[in-house]
Protein backbone atom coordinates (compact mmCIF):
# COMPACT_ATOMS: atom_id res chain seq x y z
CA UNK A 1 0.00 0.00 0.00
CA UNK A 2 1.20 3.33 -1.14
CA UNK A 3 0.69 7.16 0.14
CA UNK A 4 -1.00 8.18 -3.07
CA UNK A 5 -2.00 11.90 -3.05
CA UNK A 6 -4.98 12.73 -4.88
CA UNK A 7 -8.75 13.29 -4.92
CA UNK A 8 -11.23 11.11 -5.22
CA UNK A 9 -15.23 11.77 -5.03
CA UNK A 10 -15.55 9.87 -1.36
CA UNK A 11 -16.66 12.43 1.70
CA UNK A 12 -16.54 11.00 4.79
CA UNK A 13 -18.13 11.88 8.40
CA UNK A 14 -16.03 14.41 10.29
CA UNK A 15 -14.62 12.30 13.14
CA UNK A 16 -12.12 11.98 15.27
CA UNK A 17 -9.29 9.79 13.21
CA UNK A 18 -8.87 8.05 16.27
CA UNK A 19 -12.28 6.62 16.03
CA UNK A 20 -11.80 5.85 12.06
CA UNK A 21 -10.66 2.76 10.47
CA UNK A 22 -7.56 2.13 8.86
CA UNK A 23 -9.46 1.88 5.59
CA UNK A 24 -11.64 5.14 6.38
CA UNK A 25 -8.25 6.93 7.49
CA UNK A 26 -7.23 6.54 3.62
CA UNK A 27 -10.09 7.42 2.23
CA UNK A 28 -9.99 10.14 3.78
CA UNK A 29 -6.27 11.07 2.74
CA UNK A 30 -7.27 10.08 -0.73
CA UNK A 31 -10.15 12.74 -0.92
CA UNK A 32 -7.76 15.52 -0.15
CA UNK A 33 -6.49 17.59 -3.02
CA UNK A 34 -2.86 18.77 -2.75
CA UNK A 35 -2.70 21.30 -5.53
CA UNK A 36 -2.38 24.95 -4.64
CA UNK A 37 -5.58 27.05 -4.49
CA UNK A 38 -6.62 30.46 -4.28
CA UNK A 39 -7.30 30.17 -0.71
CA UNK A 40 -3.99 30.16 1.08
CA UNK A 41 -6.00 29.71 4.47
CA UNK A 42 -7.87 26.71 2.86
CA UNK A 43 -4.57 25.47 1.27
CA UNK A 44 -2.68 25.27 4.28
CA UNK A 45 -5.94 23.53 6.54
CA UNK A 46 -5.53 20.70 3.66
CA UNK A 47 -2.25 20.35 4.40
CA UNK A 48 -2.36 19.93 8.05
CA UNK A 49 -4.88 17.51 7.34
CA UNK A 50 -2.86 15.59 4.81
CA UNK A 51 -0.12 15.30 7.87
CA UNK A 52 -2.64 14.33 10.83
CA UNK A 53 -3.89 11.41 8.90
CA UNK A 54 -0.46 10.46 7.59
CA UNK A 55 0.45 10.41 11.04
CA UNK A 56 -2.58 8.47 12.69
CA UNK A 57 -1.90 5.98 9.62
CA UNK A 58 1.70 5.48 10.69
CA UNK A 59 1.28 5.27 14.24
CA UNK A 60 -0.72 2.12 13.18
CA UNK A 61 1.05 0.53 9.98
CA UNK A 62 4.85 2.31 10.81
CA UNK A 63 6.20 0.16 7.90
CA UNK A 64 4.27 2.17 5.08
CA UNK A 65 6.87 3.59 3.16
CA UNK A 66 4.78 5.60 0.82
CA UNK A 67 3.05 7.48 3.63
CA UNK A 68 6.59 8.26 5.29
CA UNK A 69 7.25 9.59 1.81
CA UNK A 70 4.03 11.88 1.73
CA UNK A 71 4.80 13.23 5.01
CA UNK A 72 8.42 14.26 3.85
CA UNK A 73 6.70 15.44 0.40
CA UNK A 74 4.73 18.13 2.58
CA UNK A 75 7.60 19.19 4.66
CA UNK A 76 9.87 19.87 1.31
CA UNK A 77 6.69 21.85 -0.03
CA UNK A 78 6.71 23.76 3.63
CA UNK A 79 10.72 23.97 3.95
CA UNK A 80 10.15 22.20 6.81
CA UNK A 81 14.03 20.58 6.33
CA UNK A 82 14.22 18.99 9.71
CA UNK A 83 10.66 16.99 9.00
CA UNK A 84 11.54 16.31 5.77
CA UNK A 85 14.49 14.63 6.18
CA UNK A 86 13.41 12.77 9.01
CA UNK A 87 10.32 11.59 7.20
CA UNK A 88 12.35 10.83 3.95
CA UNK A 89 15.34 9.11 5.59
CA UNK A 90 12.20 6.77 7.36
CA UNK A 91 10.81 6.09 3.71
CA UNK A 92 14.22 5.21 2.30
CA UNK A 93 15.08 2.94 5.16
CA UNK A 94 11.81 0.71 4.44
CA UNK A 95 13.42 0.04 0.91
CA UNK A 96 15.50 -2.96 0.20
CA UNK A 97 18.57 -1.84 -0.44
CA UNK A 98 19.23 -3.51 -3.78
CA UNK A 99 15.70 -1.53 -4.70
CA UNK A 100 17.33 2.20 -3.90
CA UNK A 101 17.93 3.27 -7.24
CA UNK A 102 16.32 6.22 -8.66
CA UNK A 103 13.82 5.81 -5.40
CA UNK A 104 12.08 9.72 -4.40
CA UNK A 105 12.62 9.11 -1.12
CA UNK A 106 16.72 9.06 -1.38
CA UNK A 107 15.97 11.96 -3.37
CA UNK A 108 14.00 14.14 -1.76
CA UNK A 109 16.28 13.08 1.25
CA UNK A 110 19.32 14.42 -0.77
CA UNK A 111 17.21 17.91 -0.98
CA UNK A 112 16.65 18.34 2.93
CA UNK A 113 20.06 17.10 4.13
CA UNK A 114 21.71 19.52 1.30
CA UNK A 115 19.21 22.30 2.63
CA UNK A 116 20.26 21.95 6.00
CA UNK A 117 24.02 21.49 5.34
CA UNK A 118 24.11 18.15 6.54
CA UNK A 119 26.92 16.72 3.50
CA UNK A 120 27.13 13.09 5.24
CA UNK A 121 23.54 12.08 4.71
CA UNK A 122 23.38 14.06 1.62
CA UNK A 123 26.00 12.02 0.11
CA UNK A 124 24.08 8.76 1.31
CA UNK A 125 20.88 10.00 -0.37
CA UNK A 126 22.62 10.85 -3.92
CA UNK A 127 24.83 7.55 -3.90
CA UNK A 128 21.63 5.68 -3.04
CA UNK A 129 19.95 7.25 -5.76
CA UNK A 130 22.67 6.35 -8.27
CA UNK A 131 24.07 9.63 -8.56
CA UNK A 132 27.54 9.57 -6.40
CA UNK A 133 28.84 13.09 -5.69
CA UNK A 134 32.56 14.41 -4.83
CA UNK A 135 34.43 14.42 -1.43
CA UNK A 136 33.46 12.97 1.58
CA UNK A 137 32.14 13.16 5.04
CA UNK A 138 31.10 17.24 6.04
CA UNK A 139 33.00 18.76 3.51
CA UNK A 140 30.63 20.53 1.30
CA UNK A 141 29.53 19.21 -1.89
CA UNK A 142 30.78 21.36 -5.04
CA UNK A 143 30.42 19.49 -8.31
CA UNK A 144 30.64 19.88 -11.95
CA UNK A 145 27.48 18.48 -13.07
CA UNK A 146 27.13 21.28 -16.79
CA UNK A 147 24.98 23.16 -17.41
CA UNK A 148 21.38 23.36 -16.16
CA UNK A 149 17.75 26.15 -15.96
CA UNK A 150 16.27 26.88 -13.12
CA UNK A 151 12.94 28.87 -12.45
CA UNK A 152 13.84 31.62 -10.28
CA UNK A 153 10.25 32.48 -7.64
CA UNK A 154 8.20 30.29 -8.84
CA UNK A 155 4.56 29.90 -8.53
CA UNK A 156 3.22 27.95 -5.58
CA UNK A 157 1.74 24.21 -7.03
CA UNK A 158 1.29 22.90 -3.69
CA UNK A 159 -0.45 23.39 -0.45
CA UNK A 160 2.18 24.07 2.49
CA UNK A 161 3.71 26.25 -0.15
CA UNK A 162 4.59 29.78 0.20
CA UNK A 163 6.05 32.61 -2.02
CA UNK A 164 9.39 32.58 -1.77
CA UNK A 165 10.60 36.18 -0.01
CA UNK A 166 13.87 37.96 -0.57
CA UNK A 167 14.92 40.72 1.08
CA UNK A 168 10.79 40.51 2.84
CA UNK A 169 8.88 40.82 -0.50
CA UNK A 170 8.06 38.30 -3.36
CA UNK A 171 9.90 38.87 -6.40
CA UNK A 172 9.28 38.19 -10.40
CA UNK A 173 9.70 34.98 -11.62
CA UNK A 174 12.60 34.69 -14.36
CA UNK A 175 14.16 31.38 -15.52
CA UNK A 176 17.99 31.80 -15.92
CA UNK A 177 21.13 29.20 -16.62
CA UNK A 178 23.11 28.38 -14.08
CA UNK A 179 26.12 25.65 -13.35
CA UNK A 180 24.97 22.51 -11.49
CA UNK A 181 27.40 21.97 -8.36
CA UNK A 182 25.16 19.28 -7.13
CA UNK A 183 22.12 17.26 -7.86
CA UNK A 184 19.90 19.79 -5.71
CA UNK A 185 21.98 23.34 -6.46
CA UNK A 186 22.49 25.44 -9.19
CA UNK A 187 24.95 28.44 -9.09
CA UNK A 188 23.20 31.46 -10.98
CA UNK A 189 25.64 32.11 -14.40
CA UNK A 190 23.42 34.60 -15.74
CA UNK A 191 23.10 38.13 -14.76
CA UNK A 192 18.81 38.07 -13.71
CA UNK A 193 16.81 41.21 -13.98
CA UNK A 194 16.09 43.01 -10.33
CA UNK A 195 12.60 42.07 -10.78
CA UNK A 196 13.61 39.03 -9.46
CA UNK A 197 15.93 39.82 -6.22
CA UNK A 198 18.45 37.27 -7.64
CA UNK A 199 21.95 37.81 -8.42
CA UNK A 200 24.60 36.33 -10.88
CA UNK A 201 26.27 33.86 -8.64
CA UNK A 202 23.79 33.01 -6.07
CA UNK A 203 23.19 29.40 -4.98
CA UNK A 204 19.50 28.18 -5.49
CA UNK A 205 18.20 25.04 -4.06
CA UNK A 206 15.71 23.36 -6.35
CA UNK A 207 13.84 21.00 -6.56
CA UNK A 208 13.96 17.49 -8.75
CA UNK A 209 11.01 17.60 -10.92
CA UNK A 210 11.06 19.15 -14.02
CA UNK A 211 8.60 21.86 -14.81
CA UNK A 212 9.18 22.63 -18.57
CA UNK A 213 12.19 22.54 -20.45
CA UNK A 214 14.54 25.05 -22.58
CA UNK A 215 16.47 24.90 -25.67
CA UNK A 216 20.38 26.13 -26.49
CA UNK A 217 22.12 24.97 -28.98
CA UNK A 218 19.76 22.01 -29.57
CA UNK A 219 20.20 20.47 -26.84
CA UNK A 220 17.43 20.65 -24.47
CA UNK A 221 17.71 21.03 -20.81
CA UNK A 222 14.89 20.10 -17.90
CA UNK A 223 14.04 23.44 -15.24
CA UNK A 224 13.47 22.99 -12.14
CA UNK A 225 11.75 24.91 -9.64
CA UNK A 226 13.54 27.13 -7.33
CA UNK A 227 12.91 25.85 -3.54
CA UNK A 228 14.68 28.54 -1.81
CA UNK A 229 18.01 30.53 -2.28
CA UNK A 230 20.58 28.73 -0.49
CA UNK A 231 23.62 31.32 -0.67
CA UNK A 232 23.30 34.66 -1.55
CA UNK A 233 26.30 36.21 -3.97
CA UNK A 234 27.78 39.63 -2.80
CA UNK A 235 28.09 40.07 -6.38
CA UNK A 236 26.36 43.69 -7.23
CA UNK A 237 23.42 44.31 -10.32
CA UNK A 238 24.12 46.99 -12.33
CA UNK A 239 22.09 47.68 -15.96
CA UNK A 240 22.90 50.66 -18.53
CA UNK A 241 20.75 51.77 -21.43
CA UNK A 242 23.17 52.01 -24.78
CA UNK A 243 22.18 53.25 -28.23
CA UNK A 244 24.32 52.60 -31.07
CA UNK A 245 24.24 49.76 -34.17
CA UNK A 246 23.53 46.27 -32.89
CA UNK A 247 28.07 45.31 -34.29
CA UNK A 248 28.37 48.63 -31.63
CA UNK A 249 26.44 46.87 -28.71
CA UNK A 250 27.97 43.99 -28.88
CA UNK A 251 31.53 44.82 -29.40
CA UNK A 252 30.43 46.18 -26.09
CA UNK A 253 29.09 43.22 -24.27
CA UNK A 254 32.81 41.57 -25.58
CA UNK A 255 34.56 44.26 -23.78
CA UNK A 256 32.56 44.17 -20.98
CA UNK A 257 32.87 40.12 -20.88
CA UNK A 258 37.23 40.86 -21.57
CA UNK A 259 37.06 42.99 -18.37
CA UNK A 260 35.40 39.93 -16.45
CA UNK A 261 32.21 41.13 -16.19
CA UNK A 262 28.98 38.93 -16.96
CA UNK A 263 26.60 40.72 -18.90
CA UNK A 264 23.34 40.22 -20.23
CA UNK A 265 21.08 42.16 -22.81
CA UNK A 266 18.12 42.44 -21.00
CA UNK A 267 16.13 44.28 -23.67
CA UNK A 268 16.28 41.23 -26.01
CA UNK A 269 17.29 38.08 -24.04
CA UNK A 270 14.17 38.83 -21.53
CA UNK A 271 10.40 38.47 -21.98
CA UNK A 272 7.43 37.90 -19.99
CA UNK A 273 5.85 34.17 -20.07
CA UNK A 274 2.19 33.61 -18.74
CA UNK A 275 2.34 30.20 -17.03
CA UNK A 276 1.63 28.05 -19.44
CA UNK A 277 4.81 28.83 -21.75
CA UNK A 278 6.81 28.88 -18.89
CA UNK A 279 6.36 25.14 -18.03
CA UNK A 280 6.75 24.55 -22.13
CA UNK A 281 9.27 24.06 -24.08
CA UNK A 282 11.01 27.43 -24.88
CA UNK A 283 13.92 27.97 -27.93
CA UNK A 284 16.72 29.71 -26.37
CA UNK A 285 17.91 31.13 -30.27
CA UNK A 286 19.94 34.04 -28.74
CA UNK A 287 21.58 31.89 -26.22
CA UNK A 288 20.15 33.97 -23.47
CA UNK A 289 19.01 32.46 -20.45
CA UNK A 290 15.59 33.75 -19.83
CA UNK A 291 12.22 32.95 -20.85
CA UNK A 292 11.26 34.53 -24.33
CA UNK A 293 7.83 35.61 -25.63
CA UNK A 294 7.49 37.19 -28.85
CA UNK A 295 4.76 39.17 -27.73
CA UNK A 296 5.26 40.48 -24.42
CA UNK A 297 7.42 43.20 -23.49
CA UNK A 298 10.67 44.36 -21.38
CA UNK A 299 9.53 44.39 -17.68
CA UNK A 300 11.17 47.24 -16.75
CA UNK A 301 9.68 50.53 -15.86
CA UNK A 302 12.01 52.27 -18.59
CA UNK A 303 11.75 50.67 -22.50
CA UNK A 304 14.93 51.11 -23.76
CA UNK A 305 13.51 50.10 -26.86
CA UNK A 306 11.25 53.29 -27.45
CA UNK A 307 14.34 55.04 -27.83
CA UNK A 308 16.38 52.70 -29.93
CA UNK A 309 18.26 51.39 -26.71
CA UNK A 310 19.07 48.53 -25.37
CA UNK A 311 19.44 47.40 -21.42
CA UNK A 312 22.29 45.43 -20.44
CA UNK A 313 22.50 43.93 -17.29
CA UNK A 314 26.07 43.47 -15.59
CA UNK A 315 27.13 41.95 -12.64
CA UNK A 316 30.08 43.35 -10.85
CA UNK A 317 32.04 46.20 -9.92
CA UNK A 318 29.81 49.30 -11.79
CA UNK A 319 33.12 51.00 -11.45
CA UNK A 320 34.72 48.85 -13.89
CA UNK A 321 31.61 49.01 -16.10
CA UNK A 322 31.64 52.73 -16.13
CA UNK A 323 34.97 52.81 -17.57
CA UNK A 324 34.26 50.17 -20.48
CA UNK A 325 31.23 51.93 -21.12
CA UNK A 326 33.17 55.20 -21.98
CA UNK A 327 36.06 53.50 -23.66
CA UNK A 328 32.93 51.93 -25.72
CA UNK A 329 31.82 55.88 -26.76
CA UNK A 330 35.02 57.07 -27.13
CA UNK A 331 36.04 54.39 -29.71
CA UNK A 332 33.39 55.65 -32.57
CA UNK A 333 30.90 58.10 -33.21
CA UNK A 334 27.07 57.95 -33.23
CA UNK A 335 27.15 55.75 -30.19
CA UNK A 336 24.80 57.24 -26.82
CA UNK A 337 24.67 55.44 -23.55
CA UNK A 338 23.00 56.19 -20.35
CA UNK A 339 24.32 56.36 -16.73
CA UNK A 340 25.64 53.05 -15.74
CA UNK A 341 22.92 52.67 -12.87
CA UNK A 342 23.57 50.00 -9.84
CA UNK A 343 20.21 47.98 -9.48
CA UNK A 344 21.10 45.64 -6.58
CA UNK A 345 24.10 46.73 -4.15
């Protein structure tokens, strides 16, 4: 027997679960419906429900692995890390080991130990998954696993969730490249807009199910869902609006990239996705690493593009920017740039 979530038709009598059957205790579970509603009050009741009954059911059947692993699903959706790994490592245990591979549990275990730091069980979950990972013991995991997307804020899917916050407010959602340093961590190799309080070089813990794919270079690449940002970069945002031919803007962007700056055009490598496209499959033709829409628009306040300009965003020193930038005038005519402005400090 298995910890299914999902909702069925059944209604039961509102008793105790104490006074319910074992059968009547999963019916009940089963009627529950763990997908994210409008109601945040209402979402979070279900899932306090969804971990009462999981609990009653295991104080009675403790060897039900698939309701350990519900109860750690709920505490990843909550960031609830000590639950989850407790409720995960429980789930994994009940497997045989010769049955470990690619198991959830030993995944989702690998997620809460990484989230909480804890390297020695984290390297247990990925080797039991089939994914062994460098060093040993406590020392941190850092990885070369390529290239990978992640979706930076994403929308709440579950109950339990909640926004993520940065800085105290909810921020845009973006998707953006990154390197993969472990199975559960990407570090941010794109510079992301400021609507989305992220910075190039941040950590972000994510999560293992795809949501959508992108493109680059034909090769296409799963994204997965932010969970929460794990280490925040000191590396500053800056953008600048530039006017000149589109051979002038990006000789630019190479000098800015030969002065070891990142930089990203924000005016063309960023668009607005409704939610649908976002969990698609999106072309990445430029090679940027944001979402692209062909018909929505910048999502800044300013539109470079009503002026013939375009918004680059850079990440570090502005100093050093501000000096490329005027090198960059200097070096032709009929070339225009704004102040080099620092978004995130």
């Amino acid at each position: 027997m298995s910890g299914i979530i999902c909702a069925v038709a059944a209604s039961l009598p509102d008793r105790p679960l104490a006074e319910l059957s074992l059968d009547d205790l999963l019916d009940r579970y089963r009627e529950l419906d763990l997908s994210a509603g409008d109601d945040e009050a209402a979402d979070d009741a279900r899932a306090e429900e969804a971990d009462r009954i999981a609990a009653e059911v295991l104080r009675r059947d403790p060897a039900d692995r698939g309701m350990w692993f519900d109860r750690g699903l709920v505490a990843k959706w909550r960031r609830d890390w000590p639950a989850a790994s407790a409720h995960n490592a429980r789930s994994l245990e009940l497997v045989p080991e010769d049955e470990r591979r690619e198991e959830p549990a030993a995944w989702n275990l690998g997620i809460a130990a990484t989230a909480r730091r804890d390297w020695a069980t984290a390297r247990r979950a990925w080797a039991a998954y089939g994914i062994p990972v460098g060093g040993s013991g406590e020392e941190p995991v850092d990885d070369d696993l390529g290239a990978g997307a992640v979706r930076l804020n994403p929308p709440v899917r579950y109950v339990g969730q909640r926004d993520l916050e940065i800085d105290g407010r909810v921020h845009e959602p973006e998707v953006v490249w990154g390197l993969r340093i472990d199975p559960a961590r990407i570090r941010i190799a794109s510079v992301p807009t400021p609507g989305s309080g992220h910075r190039f070089g941040d950590v972000v813990l994510h999560d293992g199910e795809p949501q959508g794919t992108r493109r680059s270079d034909g090769v296409e690449f799963p994204v997965f869902d932010e969970i929460e940002l794990w280490e925040r970069s000191p590396v500053p945002t800056s953008s600048v609006v530039v006017r000149g031919s589109e051979e002038a803007v990006d000789e630019l962007q190479h000098a800015l990239d030969r002065a070891g700056l990142a930089v990203e055009d924000w005016t063309t490598g960023v668009g607005v996705l409704c939610r649908a496209c976002s969990d698609g499959v999106v072309d990445d033709h430029d090679h940027h690493p944001h979402d692209h829409h062909p018909h929505d628009h910048d999502p800044h306040d300013h539109d470079p593009e009503a002026d013939g300009g375009r918004r680059l965003g850079v990440a570090e020193d502005p100093e050093v920017a501000l000096r490329v930038v005027h090198a960059w005038l200097d070096a032709a005519p009929g070339r225009e740039s704004d102040d080099v402005v620092v978004e995130l400090e």
